[in-house]
C-alpha atoms as a PDB file:
ATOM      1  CA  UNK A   1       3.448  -7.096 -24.829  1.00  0.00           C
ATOM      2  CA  UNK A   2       3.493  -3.628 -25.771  1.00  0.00           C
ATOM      3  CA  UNK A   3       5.591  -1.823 -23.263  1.00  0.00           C
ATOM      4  CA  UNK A   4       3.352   1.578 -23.663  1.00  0.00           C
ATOM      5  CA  UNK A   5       0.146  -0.456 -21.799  1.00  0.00           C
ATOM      6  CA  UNK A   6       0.122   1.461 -18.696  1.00  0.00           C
ATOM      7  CA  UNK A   7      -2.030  -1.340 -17.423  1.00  0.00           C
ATOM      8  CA  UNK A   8       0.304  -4.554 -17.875  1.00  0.00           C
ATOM      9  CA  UNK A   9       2.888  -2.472 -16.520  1.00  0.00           C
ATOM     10  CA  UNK A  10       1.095  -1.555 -13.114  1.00  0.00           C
ATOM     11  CA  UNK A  11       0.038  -5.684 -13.353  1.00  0.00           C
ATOM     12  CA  UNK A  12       3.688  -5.992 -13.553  1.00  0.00           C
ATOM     13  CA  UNK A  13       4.599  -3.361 -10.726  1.00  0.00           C
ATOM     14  CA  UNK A  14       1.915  -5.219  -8.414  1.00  0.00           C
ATOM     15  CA  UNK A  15       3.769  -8.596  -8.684  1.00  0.00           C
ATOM     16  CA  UNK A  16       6.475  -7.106  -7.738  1.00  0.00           C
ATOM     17  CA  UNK A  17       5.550  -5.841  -4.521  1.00  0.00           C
ATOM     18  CA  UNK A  18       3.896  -9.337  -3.877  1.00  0.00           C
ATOM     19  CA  UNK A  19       7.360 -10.703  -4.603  1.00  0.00           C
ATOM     20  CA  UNK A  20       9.538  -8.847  -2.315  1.00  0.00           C
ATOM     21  CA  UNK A  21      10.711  -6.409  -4.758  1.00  0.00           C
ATOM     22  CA  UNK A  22       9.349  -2.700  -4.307  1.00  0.00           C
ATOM     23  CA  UNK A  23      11.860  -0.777  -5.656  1.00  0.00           C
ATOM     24  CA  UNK A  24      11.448  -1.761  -8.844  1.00  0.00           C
ATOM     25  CA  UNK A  25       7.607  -2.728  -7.987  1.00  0.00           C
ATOM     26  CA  UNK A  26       8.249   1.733  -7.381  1.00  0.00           C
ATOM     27  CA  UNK A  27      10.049   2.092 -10.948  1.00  0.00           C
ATOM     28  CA  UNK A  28       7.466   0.329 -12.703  1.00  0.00           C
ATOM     29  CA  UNK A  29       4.306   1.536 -11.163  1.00  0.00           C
ATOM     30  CA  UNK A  30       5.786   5.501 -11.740  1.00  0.00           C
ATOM     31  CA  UNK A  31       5.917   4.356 -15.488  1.00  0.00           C
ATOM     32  CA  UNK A  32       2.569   3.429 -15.610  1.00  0.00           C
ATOM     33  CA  UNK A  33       1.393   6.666 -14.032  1.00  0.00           C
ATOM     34  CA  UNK A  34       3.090   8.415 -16.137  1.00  0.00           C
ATOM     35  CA  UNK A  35       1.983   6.668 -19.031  1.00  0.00           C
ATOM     36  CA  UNK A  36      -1.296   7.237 -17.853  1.00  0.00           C
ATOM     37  CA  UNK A  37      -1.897  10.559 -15.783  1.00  0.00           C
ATOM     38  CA  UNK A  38      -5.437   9.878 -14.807  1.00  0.00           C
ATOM     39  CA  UNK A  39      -5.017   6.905 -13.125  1.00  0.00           C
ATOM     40  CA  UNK A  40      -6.952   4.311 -11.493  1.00  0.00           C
ATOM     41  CA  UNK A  41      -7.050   4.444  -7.805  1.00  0.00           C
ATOM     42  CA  UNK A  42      -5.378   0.705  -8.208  1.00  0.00           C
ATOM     43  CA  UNK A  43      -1.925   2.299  -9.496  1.00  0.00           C
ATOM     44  CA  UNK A  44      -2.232   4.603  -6.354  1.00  0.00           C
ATOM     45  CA  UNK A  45      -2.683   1.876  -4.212  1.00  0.00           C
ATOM     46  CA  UNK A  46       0.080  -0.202  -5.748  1.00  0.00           C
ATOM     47  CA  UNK A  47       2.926   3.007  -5.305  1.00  0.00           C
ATOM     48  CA  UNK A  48       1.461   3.669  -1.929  1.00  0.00           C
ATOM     49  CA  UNK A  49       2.262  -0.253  -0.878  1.00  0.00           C
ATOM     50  CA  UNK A  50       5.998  -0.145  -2.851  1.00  0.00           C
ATOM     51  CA  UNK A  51       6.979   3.160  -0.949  1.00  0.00           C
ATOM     52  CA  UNK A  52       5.430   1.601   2.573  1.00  0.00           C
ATOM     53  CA  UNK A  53       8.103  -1.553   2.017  1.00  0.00           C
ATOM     54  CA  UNK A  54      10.768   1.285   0.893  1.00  0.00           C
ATOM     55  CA  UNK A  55      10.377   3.190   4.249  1.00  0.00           C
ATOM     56  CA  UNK A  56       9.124   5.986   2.579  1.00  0.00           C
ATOM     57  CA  UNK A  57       5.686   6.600   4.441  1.00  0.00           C
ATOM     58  CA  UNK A  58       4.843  10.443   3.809  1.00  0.00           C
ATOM     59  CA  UNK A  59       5.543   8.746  -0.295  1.00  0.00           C
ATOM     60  CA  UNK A  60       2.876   6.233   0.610  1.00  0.00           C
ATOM     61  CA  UNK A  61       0.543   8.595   2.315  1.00  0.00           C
ATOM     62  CA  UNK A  62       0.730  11.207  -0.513  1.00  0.00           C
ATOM     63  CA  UNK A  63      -0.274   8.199  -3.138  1.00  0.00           C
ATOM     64  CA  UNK A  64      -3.151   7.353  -0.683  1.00  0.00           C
ATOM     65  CA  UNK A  65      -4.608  11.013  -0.271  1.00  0.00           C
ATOM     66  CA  UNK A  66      -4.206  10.822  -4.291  1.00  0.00           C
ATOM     67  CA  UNK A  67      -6.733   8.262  -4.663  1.00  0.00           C
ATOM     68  CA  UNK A  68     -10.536   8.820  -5.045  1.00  0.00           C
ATOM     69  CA  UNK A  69     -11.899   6.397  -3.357  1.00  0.00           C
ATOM     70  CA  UNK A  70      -9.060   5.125  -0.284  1.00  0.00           C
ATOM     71  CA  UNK A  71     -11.362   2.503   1.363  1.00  0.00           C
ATOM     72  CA  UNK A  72      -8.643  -0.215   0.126  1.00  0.00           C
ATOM     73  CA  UNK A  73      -6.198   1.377   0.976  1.00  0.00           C
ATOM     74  CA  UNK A  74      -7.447   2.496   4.939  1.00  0.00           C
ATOM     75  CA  UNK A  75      -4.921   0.215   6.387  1.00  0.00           C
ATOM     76  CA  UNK A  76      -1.718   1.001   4.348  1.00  0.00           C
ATOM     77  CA  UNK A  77      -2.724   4.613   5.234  1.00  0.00           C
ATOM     78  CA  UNK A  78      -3.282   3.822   8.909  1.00  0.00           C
ATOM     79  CA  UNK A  79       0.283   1.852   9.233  1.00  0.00           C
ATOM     80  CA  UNK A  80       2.125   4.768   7.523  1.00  0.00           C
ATOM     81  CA  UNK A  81       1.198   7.120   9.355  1.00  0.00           C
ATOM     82  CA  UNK A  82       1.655   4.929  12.590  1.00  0.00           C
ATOM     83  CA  UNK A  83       5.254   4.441  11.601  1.00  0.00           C
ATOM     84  CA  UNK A  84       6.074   8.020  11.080  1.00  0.00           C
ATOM     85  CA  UNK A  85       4.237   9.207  14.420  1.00  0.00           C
ATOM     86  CA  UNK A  86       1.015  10.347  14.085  1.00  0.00           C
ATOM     87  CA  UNK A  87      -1.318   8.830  16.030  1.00  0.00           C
ATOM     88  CA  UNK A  88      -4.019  10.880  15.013  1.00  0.00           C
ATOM     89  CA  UNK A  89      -4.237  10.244  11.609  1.00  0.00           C
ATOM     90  CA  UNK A  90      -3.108   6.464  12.281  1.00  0.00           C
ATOM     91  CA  UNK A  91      -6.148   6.600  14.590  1.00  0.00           C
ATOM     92  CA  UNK A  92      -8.566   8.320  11.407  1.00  0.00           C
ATOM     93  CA  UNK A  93      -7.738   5.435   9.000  1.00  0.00           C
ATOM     94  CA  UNK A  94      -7.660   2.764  11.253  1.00  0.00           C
ATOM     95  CA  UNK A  95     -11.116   3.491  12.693  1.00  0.00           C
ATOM     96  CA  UNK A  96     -12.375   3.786   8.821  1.00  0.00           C
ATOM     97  CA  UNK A  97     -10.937   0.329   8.388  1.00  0.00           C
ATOM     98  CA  UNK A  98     -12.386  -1.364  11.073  1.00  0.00           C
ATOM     99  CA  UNK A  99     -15.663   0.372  10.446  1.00  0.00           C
ATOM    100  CA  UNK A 100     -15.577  -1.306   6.770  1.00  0.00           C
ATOM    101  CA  UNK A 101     -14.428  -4.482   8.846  1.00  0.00           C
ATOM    102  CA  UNK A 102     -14.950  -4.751  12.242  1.00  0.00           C
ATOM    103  CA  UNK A 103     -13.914  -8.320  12.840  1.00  0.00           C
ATOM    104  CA  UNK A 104      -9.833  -7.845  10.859  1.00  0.00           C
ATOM    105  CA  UNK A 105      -7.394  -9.926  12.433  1.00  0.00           C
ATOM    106  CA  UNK A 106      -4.068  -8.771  11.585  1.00  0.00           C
ATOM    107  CA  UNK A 107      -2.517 -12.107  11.990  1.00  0.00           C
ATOM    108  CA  UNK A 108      -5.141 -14.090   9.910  1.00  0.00           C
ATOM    109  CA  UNK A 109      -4.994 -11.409   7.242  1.00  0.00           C
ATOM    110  CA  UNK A 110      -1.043 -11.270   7.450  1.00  0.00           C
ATOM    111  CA  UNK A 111      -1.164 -15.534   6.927  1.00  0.00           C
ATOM    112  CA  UNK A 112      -3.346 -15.230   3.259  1.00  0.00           C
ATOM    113  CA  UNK A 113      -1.448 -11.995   2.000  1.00  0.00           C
ATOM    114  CA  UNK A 114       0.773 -13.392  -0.964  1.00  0.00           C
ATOM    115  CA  UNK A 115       4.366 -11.852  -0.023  1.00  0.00           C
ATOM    116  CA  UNK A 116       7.406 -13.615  -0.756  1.00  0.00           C
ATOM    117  CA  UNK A 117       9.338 -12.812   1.916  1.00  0.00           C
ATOM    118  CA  UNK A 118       9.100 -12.922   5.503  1.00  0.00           C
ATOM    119  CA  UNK A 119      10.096  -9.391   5.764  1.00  0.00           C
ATOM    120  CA  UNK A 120       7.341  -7.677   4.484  1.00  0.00           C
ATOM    121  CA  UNK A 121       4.872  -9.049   6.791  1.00  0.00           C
ATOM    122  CA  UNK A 122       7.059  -7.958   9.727  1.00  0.00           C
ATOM    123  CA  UNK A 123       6.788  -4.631   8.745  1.00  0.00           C
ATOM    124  CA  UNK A 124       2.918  -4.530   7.562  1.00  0.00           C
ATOM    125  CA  UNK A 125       2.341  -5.767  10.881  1.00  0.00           C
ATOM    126  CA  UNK A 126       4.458  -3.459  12.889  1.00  0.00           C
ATOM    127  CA  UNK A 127       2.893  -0.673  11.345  1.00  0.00           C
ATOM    128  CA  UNK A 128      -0.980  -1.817  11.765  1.00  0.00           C
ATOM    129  CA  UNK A 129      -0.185  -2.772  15.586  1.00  0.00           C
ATOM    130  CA  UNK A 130       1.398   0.638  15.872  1.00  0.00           C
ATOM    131  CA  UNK A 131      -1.917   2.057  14.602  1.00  0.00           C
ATOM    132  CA  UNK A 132      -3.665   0.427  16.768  1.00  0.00           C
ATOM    133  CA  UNK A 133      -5.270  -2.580  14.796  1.00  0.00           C
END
């Protein structure tokens, strides 16, 4: 209730994504950051998946590269880079990915992944088949 928890409002910014909304998913997640400078790899990973469904990939790769340990967030990584071009690195995370998970189907994952609308999955799965997944 407190609107100082850093951590109810990156629960908050993570719902948002889920629920179509990352711009303010973006807004929200920022706050808790800032509330919280050290932050878990989790608020990374949340930003990083608001600015993929905002277009802004180098925004979602920077979050990514921010994050100690990026093994959740190898695919996000992979697509973003995919969309803006670079193969190579594309290539990098989506080989750490599948090395973490050799048998990922994009579709099957794409059917359990809780996002409102029908838009978002489009893109997610633009981006991984871009990079190759």
């Amino acid at each position: 209730l407190s609107p100082l928890f850093a951590d109810v409002i990156y629960s908050h910014a993570d719902t948002l994504v889920h629920a179509s909304r990352p711009g303010d998913a973006l807004s929200k997640i920022k706050k808790a950051i800032s509330l919280n400078p050290i932050s878990p790899d989790a608020y990374l990973w949340c930003a990083a998946g608001a600015c993929y469904f905002l277009e802004q990939y180098e925004d979602a790769i920077d979050y990514v590269e921010a994050m100690k340990d990026k093994a959740p967030a190898h695919r996000i990584a992979a697509a973003s880079f995919a969309m803006i071009g670079d193969r190579k690195r594309a290539q990098f995370y989506r080989q750490r990915a599948e090395a973490l998970n050799p048998v990922f189907d994009v579709e099957k994952w794409l059917s359990v992944v809780p996002f409102k609308e029908q838009w978002q999955r489009d893109l997610y799965r633009e981006g991984l088949l871009k990079a190759g997944f």
